[in-house]
N, C-alpha and C. Protein backbone atom coordinates (compact mmCIF):
# COMPACT_ATOMS: atom_id res chain seq x y z
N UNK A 1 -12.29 3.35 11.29
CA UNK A 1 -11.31 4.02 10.47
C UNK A 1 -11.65 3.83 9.01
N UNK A 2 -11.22 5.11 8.03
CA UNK A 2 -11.37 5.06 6.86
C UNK A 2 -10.36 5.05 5.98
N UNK A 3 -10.26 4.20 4.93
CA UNK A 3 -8.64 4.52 4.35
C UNK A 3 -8.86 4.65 3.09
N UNK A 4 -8.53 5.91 2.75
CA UNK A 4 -8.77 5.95 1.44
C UNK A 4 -7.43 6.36 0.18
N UNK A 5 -7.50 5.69 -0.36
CA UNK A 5 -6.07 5.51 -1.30
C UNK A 5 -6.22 6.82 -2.37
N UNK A 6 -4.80 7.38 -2.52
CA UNK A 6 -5.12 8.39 -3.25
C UNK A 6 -5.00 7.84 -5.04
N UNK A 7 -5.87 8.98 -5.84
CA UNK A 7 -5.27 8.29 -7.09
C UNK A 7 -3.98 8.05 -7.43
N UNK A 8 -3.20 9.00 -6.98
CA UNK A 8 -1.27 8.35 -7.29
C UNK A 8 -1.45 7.08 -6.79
N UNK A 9 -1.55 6.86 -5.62
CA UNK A 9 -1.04 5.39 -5.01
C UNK A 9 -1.51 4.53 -5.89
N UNK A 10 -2.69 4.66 -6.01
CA UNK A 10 -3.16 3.42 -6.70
C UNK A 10 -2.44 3.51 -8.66
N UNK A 11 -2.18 4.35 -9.19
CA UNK A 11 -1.67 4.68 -9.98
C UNK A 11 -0.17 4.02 -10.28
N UNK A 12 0.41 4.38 -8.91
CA UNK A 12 1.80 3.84 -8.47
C UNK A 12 1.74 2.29 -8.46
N UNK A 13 0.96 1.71 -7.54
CA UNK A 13 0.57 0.33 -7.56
C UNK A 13 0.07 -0.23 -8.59
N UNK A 14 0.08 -0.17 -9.46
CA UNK A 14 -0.86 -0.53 -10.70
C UNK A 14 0.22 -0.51 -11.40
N UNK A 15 1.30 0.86 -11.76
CA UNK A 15 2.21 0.47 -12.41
C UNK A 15 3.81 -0.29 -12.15
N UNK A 16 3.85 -1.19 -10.63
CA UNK A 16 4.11 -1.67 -9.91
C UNK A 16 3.95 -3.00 -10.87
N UNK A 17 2.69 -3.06 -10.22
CA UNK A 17 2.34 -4.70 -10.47
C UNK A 17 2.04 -4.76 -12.17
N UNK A 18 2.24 -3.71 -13.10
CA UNK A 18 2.82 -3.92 -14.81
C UNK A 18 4.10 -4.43 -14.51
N UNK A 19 4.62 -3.94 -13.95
CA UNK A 19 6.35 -3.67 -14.30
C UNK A 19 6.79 -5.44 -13.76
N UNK A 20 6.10 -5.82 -12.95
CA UNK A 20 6.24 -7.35 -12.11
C UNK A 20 6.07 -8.21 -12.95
N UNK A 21 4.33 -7.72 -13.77
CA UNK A 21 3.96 -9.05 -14.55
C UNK A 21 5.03 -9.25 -15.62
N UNK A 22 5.52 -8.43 -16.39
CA UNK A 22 6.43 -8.58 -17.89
C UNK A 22 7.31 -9.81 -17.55
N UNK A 23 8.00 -9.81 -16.05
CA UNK A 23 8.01 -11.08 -15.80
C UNK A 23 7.93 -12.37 -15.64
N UNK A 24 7.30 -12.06 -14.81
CA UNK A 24 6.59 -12.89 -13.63
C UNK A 24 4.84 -12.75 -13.61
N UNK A 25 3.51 -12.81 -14.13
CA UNK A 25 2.46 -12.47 -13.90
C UNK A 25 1.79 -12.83 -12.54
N UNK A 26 2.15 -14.09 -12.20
CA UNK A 26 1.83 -14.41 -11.15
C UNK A 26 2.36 -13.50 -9.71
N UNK A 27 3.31 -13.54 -9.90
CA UNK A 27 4.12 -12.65 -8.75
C UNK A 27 3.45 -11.22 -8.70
N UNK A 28 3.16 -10.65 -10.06
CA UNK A 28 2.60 -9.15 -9.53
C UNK A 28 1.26 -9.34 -9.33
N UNK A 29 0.43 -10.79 -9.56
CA UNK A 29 -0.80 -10.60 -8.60
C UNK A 29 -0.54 -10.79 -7.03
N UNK A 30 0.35 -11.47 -6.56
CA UNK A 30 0.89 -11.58 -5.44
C UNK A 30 0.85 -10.91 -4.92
N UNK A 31 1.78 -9.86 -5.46
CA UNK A 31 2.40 -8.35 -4.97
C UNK A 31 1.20 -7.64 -4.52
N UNK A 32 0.40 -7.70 -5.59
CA UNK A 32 -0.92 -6.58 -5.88
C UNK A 32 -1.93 -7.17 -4.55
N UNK A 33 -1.76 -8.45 -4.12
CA UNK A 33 -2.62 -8.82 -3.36
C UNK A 33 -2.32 -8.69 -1.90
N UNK A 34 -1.32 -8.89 -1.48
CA UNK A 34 -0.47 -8.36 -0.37
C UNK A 34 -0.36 -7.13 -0.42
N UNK A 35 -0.55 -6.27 -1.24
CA UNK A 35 -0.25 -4.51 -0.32
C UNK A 35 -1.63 -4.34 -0.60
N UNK A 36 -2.94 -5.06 -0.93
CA UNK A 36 -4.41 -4.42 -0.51
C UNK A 36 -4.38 -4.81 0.76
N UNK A 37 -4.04 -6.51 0.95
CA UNK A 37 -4.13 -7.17 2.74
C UNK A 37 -3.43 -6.36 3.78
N UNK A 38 -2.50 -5.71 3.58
CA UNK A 38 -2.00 -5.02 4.57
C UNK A 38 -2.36 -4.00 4.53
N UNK A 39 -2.73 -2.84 3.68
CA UNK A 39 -4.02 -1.76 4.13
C UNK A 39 -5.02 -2.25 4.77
N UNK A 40 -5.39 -3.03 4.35
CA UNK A 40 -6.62 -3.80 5.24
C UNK A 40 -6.43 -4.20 6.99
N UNK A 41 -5.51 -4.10 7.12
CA UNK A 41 -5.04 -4.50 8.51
C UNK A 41 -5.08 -2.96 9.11
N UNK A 42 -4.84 -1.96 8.78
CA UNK A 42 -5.21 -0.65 9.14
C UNK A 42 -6.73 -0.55 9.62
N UNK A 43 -7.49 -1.18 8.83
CA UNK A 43 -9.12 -1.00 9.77
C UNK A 43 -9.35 -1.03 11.03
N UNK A 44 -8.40 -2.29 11.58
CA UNK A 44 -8.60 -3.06 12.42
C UNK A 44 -7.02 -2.87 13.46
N UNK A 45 -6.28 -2.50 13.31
CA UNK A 45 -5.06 -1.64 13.65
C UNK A 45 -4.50 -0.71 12.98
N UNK A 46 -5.03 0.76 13.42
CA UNK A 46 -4.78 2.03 12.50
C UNK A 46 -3.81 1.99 12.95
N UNK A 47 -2.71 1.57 14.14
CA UNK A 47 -1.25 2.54 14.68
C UNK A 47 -0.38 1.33 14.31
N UNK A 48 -0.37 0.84 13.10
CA UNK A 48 0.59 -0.03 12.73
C UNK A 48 1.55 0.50 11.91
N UNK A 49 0.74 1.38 10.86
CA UNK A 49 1.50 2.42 10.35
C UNK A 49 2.78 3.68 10.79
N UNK A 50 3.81 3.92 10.27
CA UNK A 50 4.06 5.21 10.62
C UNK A 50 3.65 6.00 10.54
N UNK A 51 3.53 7.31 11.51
CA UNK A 51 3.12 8.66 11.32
C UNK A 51 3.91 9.04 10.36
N UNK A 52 3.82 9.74 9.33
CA UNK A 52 4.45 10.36 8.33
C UNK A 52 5.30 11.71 8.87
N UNK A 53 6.69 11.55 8.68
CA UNK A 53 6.89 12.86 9.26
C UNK A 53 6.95 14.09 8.64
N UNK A 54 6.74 14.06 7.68
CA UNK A 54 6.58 15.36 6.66
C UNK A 54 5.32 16.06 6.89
N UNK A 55 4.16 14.87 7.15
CA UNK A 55 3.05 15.48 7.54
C UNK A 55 2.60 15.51 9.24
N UNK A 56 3.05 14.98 10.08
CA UNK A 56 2.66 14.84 11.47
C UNK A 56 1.84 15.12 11.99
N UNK A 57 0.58 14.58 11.37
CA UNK A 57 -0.68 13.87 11.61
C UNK A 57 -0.69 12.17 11.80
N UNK A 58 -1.28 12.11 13.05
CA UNK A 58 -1.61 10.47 13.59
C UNK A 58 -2.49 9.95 12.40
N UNK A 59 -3.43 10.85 11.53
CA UNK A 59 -4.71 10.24 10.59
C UNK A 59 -3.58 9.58 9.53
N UNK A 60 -2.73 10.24 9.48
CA UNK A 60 -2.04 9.85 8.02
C UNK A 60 -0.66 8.93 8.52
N UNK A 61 -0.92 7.51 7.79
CA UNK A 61 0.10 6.67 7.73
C UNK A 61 0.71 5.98 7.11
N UNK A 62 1.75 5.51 6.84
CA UNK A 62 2.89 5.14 6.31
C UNK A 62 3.25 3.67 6.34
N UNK A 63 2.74 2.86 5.28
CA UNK A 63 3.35 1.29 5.36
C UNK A 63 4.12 0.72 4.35
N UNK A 64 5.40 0.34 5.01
CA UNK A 64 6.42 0.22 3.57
C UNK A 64 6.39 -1.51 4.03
N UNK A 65 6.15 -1.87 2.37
CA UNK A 65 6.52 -3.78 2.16
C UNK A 65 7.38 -3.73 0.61
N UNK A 66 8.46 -4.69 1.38
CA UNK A 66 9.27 -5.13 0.14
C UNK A 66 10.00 -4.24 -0.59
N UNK A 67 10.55 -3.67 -1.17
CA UNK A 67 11.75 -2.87 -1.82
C UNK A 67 11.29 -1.90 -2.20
């Protein structure tokens, strides 16, 4: 399996883990490091994800962590 992040997401995530550090810096490397590890678990279990239902394709999936 291939997973490839679109530029939003990563866009989204990036301004995620800004919005964390003004905080907390440590915590939005945290953050930032835990939602690469759990894409990463998709290699190796693609059906962990939801099917997206807007799109309902099995290729395309859906992993929600934390708020």
């Amino acid at each position: 399996m291939r997973i490839v992040w679109s530029p939003l997401a990563i866009d989204r995530a990036t301004e995620i883990a800004d919005y964390i550090a003004k905080d907390k810096p440590s915590a939005a490397e945290k953050w930032i490091n835990t939602v690469f590890s759990k894409v990463e678990q998709l290699q190796s279990s693609p059906e962990i994800g939801r099917i997206i239902p807007e799109i309902n394709n099995s290729q395309f999936r859906d992993l929600i962590y934390g708020n």
